[in-house]
PDB file of N, CA and C in Angstrom:
ATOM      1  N   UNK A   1       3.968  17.358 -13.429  1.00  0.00           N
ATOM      2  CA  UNK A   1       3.281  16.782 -14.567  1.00  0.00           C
ATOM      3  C   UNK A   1       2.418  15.629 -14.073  1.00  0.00           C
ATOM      4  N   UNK A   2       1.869  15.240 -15.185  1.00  0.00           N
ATOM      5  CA  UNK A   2       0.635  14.013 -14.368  1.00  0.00           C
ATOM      6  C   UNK A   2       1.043  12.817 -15.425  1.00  0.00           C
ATOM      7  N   UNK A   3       1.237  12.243 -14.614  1.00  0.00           N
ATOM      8  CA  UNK A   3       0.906  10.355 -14.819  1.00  0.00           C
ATOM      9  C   UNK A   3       0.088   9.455 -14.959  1.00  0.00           C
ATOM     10  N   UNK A   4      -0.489   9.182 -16.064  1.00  0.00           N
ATOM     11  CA  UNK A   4      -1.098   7.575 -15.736  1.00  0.00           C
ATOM     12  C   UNK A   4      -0.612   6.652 -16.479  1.00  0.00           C
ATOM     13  N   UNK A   5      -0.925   4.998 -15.546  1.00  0.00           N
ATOM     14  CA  UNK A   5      -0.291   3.982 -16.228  1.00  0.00           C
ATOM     15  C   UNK A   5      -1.550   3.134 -16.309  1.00  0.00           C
ATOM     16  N   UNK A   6      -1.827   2.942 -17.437  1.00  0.00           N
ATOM     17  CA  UNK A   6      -3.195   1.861 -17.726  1.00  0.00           C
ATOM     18  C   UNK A   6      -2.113   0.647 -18.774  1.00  0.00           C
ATOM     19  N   UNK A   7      -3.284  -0.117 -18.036  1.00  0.00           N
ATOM     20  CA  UNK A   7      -3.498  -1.845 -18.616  1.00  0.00           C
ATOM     21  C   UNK A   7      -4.644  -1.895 -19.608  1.00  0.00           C
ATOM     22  N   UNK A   8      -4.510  -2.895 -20.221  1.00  0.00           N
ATOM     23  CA  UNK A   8      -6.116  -3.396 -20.415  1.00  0.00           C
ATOM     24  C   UNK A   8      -7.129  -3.821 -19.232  1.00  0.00           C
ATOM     25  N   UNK A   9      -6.416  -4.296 -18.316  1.00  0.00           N
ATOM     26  CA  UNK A   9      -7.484  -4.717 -16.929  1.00  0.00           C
ATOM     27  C   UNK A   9      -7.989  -3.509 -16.117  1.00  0.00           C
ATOM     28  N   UNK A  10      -6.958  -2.663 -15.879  1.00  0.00           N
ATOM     29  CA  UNK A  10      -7.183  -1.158 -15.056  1.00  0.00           C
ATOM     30  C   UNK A  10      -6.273  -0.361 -14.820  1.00  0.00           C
ATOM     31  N   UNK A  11      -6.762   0.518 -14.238  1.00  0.00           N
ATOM     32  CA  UNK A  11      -5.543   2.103 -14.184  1.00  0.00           C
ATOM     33  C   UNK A  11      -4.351   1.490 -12.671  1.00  0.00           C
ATOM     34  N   UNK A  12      -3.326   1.618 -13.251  1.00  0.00           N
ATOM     35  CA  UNK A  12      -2.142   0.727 -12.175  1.00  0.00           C
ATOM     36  C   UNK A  12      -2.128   2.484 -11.451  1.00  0.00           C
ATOM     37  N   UNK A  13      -1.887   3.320 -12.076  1.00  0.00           N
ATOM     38  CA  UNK A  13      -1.471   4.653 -11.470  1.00  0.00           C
ATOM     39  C   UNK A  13      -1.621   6.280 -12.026  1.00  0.00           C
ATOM     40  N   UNK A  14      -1.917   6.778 -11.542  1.00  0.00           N
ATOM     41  CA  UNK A  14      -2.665   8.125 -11.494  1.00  0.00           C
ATOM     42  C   UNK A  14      -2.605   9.258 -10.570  1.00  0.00           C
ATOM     43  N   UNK A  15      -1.731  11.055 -10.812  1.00  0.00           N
ATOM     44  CA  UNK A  15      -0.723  11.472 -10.158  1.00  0.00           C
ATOM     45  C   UNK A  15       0.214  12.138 -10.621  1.00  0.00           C
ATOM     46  N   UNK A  16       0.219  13.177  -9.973  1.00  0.00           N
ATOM     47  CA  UNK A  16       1.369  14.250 -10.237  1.00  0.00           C
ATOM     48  C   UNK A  16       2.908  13.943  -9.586  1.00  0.00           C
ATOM     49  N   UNK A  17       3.598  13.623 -11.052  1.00  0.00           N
ATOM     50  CA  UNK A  17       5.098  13.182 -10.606  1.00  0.00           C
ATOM     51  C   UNK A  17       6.119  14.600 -10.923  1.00  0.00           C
ATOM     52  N   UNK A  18       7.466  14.054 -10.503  1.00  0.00           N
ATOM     53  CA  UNK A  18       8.601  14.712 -10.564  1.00  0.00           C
ATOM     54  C   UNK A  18       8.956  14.413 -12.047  1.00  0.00           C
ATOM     55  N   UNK A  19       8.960  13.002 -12.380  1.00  0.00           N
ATOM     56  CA  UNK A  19       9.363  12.463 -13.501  1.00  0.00           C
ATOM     57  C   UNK A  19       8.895  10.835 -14.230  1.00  0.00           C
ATOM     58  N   UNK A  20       9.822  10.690 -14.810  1.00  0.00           N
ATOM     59  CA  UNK A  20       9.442   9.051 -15.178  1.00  0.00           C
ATOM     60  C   UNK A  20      10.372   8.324 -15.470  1.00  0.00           C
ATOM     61  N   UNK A  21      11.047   7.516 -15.639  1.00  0.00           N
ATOM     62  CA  UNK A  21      11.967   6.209 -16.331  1.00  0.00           C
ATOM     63  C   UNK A  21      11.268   5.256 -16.976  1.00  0.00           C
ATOM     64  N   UNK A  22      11.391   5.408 -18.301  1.00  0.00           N
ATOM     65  CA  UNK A  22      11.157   4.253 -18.920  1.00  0.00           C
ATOM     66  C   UNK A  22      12.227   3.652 -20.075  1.00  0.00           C
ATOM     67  N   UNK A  23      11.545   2.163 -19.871  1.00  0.00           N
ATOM     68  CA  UNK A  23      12.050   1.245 -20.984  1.00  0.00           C
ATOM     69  C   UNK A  23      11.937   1.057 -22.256  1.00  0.00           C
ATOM     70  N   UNK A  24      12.589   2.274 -23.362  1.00  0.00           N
ATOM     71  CA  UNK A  24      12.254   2.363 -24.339  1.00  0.00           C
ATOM     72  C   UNK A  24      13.002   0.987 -25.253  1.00  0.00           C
ATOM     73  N   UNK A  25      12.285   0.576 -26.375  1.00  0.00           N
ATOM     74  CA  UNK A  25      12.966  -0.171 -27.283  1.00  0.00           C
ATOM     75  C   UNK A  25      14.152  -0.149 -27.294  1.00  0.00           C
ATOM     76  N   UNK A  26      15.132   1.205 -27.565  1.00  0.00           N
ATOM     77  CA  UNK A  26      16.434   0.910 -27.488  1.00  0.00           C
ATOM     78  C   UNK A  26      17.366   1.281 -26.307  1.00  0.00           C
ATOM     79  N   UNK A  27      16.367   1.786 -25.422  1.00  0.00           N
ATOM     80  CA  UNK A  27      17.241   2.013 -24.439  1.00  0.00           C
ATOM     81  C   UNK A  27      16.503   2.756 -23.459  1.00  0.00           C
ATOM     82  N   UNK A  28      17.324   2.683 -22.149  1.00  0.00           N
ATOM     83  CA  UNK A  28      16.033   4.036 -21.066  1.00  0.00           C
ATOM     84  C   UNK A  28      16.199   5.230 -21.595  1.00  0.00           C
ATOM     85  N   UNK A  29      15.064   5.908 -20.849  1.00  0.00           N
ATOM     86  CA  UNK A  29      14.759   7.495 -21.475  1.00  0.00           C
ATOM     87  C   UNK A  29      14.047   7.867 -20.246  1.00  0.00           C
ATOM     88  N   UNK A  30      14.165   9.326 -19.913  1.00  0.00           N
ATOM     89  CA  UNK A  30      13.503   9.665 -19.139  1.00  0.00           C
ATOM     90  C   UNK A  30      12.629  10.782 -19.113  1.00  0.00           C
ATOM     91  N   UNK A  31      11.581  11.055 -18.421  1.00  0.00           N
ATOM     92  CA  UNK A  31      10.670  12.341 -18.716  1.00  0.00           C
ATOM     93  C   UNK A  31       9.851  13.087 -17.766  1.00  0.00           C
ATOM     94  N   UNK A  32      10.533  14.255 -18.138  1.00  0.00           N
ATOM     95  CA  UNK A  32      10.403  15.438 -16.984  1.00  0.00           C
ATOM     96  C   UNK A  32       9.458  16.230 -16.732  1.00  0.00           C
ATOM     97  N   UNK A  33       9.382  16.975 -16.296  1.00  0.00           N
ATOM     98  CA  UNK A  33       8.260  18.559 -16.322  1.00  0.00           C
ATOM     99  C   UNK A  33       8.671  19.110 -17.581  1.00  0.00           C
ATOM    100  N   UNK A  34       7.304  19.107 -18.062  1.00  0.00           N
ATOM    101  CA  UNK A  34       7.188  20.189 -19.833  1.00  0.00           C
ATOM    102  C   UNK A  34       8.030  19.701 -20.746  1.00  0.00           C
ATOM    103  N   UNK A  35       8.078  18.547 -20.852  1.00  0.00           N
ATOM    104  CA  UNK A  35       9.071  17.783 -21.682  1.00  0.00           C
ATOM    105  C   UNK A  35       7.989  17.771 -23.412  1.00  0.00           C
ATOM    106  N   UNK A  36       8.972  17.891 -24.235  1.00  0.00           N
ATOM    107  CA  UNK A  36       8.139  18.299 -25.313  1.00  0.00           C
ATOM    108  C   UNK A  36       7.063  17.069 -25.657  1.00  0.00           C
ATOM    109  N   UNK A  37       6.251  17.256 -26.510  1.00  0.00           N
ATOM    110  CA  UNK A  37       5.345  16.554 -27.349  1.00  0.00           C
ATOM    111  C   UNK A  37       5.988  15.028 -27.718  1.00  0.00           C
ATOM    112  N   UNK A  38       5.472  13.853 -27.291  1.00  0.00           N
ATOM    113  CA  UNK A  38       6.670  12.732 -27.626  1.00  0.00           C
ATOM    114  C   UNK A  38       5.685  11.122 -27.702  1.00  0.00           C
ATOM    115  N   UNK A  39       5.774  10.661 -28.857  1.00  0.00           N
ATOM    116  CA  UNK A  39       5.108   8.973 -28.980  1.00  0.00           C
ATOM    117  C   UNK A  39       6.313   8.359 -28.904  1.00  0.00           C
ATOM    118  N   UNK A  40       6.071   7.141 -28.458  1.00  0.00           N
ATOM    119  CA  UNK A  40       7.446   5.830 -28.765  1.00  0.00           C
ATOM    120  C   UNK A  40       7.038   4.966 -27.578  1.00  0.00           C
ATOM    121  N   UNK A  41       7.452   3.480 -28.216  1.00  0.00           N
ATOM    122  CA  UNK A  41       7.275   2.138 -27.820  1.00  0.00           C
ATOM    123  C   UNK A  41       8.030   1.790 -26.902  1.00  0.00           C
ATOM    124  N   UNK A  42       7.787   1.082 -26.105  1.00  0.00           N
ATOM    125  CA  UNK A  42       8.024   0.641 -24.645  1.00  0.00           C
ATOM    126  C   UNK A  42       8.490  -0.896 -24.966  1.00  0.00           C
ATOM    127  N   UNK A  43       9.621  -0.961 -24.792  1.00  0.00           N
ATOM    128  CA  UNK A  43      10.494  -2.578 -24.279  1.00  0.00           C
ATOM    129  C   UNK A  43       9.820  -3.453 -22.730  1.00  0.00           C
ATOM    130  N   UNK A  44       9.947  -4.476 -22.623  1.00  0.00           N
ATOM    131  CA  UNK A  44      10.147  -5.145 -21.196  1.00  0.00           C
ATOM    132  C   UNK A  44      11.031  -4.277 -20.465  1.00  0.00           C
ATOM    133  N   UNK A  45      11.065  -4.288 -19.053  1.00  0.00           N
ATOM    134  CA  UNK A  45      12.046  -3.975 -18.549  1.00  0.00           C
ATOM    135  C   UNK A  45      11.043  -2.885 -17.406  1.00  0.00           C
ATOM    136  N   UNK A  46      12.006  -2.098 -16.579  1.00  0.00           N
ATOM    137  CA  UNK A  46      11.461  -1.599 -14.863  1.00  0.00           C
ATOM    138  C   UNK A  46      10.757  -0.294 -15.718  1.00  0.00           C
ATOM    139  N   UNK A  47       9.836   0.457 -15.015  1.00  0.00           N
ATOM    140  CA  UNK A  47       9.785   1.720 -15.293  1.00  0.00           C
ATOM    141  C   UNK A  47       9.700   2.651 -13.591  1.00  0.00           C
ATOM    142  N   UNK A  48      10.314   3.470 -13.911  1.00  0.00           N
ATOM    143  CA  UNK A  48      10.613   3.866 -11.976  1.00  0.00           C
ATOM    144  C   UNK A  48       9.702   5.401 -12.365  1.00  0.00           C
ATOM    145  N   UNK A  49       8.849   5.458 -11.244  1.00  0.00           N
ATOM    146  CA  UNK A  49       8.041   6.680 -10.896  1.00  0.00           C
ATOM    147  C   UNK A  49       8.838   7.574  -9.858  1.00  0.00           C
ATOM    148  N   UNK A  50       9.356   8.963 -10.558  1.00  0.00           N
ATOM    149  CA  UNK A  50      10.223   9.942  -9.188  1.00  0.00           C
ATOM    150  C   UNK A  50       8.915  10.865  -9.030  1.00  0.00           C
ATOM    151  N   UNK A  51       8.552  10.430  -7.647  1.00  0.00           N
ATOM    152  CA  UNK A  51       7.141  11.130  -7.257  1.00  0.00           C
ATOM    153  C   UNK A  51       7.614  12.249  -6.878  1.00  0.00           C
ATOM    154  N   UNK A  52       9.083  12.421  -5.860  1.00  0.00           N
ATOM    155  CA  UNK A  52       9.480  13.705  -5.569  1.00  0.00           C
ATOM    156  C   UNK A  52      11.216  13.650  -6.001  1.00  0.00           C
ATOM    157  N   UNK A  53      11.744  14.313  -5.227  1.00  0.00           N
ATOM    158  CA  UNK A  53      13.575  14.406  -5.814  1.00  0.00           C
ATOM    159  C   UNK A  53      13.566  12.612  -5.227  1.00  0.00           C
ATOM    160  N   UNK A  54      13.401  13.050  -3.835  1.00  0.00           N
ATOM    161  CA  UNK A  54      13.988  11.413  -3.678  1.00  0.00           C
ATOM    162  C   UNK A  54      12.563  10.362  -3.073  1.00  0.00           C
ATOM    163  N   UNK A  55      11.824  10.345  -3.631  1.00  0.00           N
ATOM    164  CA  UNK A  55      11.074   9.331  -3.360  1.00  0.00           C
ATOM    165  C   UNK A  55      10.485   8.293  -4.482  1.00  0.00           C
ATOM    166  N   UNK A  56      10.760   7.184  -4.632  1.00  0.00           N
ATOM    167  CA  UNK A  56      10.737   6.199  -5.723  1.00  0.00           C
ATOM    168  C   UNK A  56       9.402   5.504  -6.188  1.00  0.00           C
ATOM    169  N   UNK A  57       8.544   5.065  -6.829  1.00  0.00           N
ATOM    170  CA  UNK A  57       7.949   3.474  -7.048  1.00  0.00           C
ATOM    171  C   UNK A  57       8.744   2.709  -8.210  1.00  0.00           C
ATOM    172  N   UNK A  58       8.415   1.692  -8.561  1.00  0.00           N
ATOM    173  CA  UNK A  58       8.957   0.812  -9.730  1.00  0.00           C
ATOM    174  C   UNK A  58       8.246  -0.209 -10.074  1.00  0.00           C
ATOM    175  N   UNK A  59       7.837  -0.679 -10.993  1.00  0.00           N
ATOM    176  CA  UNK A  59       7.198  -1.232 -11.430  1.00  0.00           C
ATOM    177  C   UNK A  59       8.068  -2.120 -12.892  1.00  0.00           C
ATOM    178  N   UNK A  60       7.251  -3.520 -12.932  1.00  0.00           N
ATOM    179  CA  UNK A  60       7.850  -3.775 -14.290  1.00  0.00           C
ATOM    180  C   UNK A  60       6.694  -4.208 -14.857  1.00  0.00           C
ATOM    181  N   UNK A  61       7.419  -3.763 -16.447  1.00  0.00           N
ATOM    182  CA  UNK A  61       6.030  -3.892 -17.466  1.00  0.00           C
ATOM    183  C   UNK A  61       6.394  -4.544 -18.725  1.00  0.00           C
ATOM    184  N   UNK A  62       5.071  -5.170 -19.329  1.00  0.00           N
ATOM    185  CA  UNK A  62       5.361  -5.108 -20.886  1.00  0.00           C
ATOM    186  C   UNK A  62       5.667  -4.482 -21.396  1.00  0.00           C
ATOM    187  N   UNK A  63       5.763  -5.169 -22.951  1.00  0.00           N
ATOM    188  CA  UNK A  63       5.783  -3.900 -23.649  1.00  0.00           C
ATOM    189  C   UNK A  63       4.829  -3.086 -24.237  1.00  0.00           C
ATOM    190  N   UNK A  64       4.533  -1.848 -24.506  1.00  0.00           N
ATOM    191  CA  UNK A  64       3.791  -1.008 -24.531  1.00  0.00           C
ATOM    192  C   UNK A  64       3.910   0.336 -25.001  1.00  0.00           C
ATOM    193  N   UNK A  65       3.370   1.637 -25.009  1.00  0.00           N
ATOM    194  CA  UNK A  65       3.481   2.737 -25.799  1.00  0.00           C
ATOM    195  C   UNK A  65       3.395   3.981 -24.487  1.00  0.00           C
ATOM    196  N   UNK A  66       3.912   4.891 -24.874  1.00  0.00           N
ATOM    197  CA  UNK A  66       3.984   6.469 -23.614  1.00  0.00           C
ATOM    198  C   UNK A  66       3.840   7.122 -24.877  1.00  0.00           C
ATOM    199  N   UNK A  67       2.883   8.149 -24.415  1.00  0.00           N
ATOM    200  CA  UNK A  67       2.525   9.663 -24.901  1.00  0.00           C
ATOM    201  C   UNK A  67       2.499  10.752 -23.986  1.00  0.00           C
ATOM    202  N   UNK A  68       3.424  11.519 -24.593  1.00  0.00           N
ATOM    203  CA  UNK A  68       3.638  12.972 -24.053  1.00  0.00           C
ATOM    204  C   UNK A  68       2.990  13.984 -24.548  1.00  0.00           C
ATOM    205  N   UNK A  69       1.985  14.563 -23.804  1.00  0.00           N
ATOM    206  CA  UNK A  69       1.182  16.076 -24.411  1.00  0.00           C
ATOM    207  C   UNK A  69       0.722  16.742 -23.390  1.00  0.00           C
ATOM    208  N   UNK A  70       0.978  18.154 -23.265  1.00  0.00           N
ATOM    209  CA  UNK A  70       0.187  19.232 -22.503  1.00  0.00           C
ATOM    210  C   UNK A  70       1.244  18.880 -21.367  1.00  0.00           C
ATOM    211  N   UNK A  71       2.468  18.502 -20.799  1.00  0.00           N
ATOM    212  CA  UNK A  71       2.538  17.841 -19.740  1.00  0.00           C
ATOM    213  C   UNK A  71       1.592  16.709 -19.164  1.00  0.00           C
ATOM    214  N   UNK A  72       0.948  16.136 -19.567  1.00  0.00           N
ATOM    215  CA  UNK A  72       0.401  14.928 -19.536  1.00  0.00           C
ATOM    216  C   UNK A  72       1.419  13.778 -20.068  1.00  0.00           C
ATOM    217  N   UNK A  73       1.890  12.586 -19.085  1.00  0.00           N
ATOM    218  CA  UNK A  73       2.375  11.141 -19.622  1.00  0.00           C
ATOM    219  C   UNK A  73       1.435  10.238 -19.698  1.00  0.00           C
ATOM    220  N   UNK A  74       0.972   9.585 -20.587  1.00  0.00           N
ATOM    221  CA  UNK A  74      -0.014   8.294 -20.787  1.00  0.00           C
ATOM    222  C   UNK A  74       0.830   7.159 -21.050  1.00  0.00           C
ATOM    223  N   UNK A  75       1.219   6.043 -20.300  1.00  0.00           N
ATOM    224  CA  UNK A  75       1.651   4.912 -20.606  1.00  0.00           C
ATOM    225  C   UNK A  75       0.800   4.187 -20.182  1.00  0.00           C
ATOM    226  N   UNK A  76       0.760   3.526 -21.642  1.00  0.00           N
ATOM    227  CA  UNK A  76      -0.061   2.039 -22.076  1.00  0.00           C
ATOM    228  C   UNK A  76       0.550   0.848 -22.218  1.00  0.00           C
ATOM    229  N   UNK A  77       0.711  -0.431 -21.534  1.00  0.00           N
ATOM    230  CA  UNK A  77       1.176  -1.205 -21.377  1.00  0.00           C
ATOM    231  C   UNK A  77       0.172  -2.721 -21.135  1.00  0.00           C
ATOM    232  N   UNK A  78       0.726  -3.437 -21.996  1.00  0.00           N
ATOM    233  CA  UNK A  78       0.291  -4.467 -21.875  1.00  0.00           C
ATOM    234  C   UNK A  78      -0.072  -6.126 -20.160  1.00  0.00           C
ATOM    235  N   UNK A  79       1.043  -5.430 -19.797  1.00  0.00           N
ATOM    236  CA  UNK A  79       0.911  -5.603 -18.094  1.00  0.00           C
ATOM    237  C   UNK A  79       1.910  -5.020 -17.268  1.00  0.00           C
ATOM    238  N   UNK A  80       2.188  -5.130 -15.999  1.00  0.00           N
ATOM    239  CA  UNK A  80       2.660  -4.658 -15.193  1.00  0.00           C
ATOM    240  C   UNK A  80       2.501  -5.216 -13.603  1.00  0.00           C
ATOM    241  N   UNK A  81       3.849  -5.092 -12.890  1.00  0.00           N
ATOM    242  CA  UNK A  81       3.533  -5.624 -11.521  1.00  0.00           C
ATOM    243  C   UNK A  81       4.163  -4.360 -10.475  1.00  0.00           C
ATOM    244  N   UNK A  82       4.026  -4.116  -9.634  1.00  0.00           N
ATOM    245  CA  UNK A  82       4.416  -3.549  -8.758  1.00  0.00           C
ATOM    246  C   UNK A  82       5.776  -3.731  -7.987  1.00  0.00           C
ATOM    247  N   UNK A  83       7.228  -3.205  -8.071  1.00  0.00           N
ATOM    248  CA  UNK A  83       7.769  -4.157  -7.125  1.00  0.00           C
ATOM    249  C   UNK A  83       8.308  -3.699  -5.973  1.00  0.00           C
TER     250      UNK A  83
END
């Protein structure tokens, strides 16, 4: 599936992942290959990129919004750092 993570300043990341971790409002959630159709709001907290089974990034972010369509993830976030 493909990934991007935009800011208001610029595109942090862009890319065909394994998966995603994020920091939903009430709790983590995670999202896979062909994972259905899906909106919902993003808490503070890490969001981890599984580029392959075992290879990681992580990042922490505001809070912000992920959309799921077509296998496409769009997370929109208010900032983010690399760590």
């Amino acid at each position: 599936m493909t990934l991007e993570i935009l800011t208001p300043e610029k595109k942090l990341y862009s890319g065909e992942v394994y998966g995603v971790l994020l920091p939903g409002i009430t709790g983590l959630f995670e999202i896979l290959d062909k994972h259905a159709p899906l909106v919902s709001a993003l808490g503070k907290g890490n969001l981890k990129i599984l580029k392959e089974k075992n290879r990681f990034e992580h990042y922490t972010i505001q809070s912000g919004f992920v959309e799921v369509l077509n296998n496409k993830v769009t997370v929109l976030v208010e900032g983010a750092t690399a760590l």
